[in-house]
Protein backbone atom coordinates (compact mmCIF):
# COMPACT_ATOMS: atom_id res chain seq x y z
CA UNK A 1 -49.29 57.35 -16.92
CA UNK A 2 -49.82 57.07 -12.89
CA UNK A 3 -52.79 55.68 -11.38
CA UNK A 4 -53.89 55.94 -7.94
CA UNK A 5 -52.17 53.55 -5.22
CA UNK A 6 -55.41 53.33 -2.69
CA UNK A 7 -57.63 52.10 -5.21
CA UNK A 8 -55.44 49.29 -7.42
CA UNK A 9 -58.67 47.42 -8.34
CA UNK A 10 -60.04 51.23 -10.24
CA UNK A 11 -56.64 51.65 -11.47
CA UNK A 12 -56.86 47.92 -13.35
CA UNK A 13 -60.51 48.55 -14.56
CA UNK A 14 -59.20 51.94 -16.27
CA UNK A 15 -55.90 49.98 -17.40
CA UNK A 16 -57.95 47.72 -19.11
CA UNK A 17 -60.50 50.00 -20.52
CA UNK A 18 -57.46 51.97 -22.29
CA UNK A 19 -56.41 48.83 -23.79
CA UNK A 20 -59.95 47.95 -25.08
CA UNK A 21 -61.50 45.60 -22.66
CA UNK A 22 -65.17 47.41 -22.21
CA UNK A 23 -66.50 44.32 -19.45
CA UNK A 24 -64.36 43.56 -16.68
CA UNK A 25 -65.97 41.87 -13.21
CA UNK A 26 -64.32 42.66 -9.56
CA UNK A 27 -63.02 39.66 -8.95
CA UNK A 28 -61.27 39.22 -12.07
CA UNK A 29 -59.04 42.71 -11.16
CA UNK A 30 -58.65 40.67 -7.90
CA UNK A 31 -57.27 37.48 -9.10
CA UNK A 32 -54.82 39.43 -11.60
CA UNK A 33 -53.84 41.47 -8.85
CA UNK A 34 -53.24 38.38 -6.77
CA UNK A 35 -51.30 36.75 -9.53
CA UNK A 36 -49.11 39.77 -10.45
CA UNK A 37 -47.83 39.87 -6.93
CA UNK A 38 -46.90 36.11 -6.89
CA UNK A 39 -44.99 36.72 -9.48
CA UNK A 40 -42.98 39.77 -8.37
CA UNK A 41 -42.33 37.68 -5.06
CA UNK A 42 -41.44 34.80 -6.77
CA UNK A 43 -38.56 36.66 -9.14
CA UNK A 44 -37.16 38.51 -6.07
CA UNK A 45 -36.53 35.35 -4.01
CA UNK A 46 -33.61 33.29 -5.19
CA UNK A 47 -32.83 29.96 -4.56
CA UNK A 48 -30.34 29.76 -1.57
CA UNK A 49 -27.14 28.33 -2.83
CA UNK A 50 -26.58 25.17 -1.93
CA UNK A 51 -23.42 23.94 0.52
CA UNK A 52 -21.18 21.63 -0.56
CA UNK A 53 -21.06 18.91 2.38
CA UNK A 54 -17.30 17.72 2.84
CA UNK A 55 -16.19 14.60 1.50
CA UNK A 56 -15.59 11.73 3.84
CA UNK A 57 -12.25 10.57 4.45
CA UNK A 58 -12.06 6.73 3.89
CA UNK A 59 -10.16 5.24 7.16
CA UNK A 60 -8.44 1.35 6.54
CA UNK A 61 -9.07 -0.50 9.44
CA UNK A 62 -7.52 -3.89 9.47
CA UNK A 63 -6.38 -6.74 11.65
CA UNK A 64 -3.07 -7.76 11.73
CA UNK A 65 -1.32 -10.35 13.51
CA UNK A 66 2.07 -10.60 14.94
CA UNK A 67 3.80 -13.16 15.69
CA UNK A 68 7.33 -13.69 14.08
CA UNK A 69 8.74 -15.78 11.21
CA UNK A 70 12.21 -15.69 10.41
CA UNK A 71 13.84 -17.88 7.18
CA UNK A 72 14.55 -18.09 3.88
CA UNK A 73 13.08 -16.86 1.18
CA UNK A 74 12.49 -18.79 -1.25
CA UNK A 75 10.48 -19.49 -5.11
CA UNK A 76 9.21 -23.17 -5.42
CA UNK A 77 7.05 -23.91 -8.53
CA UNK A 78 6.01 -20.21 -8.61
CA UNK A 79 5.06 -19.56 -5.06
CA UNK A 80 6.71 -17.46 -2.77
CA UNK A 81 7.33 -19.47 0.46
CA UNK A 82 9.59 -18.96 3.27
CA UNK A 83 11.39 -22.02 4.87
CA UNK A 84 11.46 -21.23 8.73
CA UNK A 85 14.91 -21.35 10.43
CA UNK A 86 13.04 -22.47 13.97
CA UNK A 87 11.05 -25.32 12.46
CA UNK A 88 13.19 -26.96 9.61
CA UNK A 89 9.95 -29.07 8.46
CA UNK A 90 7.72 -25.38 7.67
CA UNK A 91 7.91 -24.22 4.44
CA UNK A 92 4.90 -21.75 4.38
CA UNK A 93 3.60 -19.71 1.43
CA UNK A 94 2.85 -16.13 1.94
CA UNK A 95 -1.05 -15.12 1.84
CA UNK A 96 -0.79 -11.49 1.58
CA UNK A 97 -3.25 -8.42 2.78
CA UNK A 98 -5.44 -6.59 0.94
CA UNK A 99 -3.37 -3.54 1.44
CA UNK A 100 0.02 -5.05 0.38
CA UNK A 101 0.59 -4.99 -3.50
CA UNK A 102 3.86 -7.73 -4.13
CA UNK A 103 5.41 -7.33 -7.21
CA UNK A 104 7.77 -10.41 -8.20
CA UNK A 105 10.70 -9.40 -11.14
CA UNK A 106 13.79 -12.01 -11.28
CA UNK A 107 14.74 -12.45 -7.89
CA UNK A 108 13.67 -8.97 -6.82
CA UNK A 109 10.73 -9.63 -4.55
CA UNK A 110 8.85 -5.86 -4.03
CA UNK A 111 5.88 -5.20 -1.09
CA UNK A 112 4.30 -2.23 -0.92
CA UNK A 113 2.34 -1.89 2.18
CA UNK A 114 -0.52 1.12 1.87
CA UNK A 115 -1.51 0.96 5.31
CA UNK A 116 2.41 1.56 6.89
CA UNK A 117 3.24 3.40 3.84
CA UNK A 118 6.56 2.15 3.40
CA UNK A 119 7.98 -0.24 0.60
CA UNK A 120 10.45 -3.49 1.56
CA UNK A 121 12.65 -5.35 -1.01
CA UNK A 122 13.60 -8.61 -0.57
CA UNK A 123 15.88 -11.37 -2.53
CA UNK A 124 15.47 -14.66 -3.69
CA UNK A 125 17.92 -16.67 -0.86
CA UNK A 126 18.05 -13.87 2.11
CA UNK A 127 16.72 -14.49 5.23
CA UNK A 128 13.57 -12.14 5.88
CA UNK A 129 11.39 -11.29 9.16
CA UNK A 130 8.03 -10.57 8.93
CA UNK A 131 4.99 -10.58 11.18
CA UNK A 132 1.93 -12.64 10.99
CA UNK A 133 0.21 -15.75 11.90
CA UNK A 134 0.78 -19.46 10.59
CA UNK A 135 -2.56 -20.89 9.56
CA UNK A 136 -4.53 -23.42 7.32
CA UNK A 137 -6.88 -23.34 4.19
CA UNK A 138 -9.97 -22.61 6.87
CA UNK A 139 -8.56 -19.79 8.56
CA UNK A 140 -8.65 -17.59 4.83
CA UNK A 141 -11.24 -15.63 4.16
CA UNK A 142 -12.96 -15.75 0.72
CA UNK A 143 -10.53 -13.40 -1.44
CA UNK A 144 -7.28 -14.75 -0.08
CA UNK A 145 -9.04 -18.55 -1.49
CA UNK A 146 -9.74 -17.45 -4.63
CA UNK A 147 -6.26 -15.70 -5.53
CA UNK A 148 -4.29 -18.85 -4.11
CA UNK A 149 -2.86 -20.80 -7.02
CA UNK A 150 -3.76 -24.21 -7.37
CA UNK A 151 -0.31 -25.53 -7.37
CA UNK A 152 0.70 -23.66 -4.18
CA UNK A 153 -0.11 -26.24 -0.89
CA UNK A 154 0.22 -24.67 2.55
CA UNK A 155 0.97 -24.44 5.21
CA UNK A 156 -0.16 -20.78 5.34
CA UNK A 157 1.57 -17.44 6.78
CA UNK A 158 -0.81 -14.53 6.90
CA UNK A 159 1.51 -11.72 6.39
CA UNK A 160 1.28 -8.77 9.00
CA UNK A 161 4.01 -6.49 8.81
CA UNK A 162 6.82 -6.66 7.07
CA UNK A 163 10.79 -6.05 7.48
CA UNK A 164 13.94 -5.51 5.37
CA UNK A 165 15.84 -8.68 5.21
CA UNK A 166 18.49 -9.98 7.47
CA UNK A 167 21.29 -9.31 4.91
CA UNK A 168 20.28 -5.48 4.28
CA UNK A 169 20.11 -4.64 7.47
CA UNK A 170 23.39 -5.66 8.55
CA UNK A 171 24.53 -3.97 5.55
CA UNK A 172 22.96 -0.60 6.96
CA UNK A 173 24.49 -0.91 9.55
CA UNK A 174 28.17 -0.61 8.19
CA UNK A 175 29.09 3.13 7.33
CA UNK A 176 29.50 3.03 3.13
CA UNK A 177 32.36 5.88 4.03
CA UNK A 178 33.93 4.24 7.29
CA UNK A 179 37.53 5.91 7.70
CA UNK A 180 39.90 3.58 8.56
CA UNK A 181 42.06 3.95 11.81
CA UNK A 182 45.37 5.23 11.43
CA UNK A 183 47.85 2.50 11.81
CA UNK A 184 51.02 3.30 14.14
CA UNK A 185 54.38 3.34 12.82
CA UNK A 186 56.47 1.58 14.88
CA UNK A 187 59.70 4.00 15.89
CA UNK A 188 62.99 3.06 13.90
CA UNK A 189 64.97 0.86 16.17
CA UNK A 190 68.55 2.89 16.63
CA UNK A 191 71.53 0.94 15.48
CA UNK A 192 74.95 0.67 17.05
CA UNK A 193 77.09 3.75 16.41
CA UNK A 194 80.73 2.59 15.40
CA UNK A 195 83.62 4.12 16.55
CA UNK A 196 86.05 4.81 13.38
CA UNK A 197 89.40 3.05 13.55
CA UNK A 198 91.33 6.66 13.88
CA UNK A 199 89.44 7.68 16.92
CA UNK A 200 90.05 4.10 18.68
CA UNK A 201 93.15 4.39 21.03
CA UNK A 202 96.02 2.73 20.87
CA UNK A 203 98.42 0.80 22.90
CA UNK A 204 100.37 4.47 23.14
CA UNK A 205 97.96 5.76 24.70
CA UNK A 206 96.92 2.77 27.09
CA UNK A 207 97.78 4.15 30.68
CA UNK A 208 97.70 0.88 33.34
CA UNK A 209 96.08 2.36 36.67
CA UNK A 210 99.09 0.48 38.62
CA UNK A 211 99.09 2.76 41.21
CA UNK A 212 102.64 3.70 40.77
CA UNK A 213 102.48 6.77 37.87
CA UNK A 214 103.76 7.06 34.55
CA UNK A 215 103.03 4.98 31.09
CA UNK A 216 103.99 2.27 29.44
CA UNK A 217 105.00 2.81 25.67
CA UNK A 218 106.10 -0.34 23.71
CA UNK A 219 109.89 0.12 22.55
């Protein structure tokens, strides 16, 4: 069944008169009209999709300081000091960064540093280098306080970077597979060559240059 186009408010009135509806006002075939086309726009326009914004990359930015300790490692009562070869009085314990995680098994000492990216192991007894800053209980911030241990006194080192120890890398240093030089042979020292008895001459054949010719043969 087609209805006129140029007349859609006719064509409604004779829609609904098919389906029964005897009174029907103008403005009603307006508003359901009106209504009819919301809807058809509202079903053809979709939602635009959505973009995903990126995820931001989380950047550590941290202070470090560098000055140099150099001594001996070393476990007193459960804290992890090192005894300074330059000052034999400073014994500090080691307040490490957020960003280093220090694992302690036997005499295995194991730092992890996130923000280098590299991992250093040290020994109970070698002598280690590592950066930093000496310091006292008011130069630590709030979460280097609280994990202190209560039986660990300073004087404080706040660990910067961090270096193998002394001992490994000397050992790095020597080849594992060094050939060893050849060693000269010293040439065989000739000995004297002995004339056999049967080759030596006799007195039969001794000739005496006396200027006057012929031999002398015993009688």
């Amino acid at each position: 069944m087609s209805f006129p186009t140029h007349n859609c408010p006719a064509a409604m009135q004779v829609l609904f008169r098919r389906l029964g509806v005897r009174q029907i006002t103008r403005s009603t075939v307006i508003w359901t009209v009106f209504t009819t086309m919301l809807l058809a726009m509202t079903a053809c326009n979709t939602a635009p999709t959505p973009t995903p914004s990126p995820t931001p990359q989380v950047r550590i930015i941290a202070t470090r300081y560098t000055a140099l300790l150099v001594g001996e490692l070393v476990m007193t009562d459960g804290c992890l000091r090192v005894n300074s070869i330059l000052h034999s009085d400073a014994s500090y314990l080691l307040v490490w960064a957020p960003e280093q995680q220090v694992s302690v098994e036997k005499d295995t000492v194991r730092i992890v540093d996130h923000l280098e990216g590299k991992t250093v192991v040290w020994h109970i007894g070698e002598i280690v280098r590592l950066g930093g800053a000496g310091g006292e209980f008011k130069h630590l911030d709030e979460r280097q306080r609280a994990e202190l241990p209560a039986n660990c006194p300073g004087p404080y080192w706040l660990v910067g970077s961090v270096a193998p120890s002394v001992e490994a890398s000397e050992e790095s240093a020597v080849p594992s597979s060094a050939t060893p030089l050849p060693t000269s042979t010293p040439a065989p020292t000739p000995s004297p060559t002995e004339t056999p008895l049967s080759q030596q001459p006799t007195g039969a054949d001794i000739t005496f240059p006396s200027g006057r010719g012929g031999s002398c043969r015993p009688g």
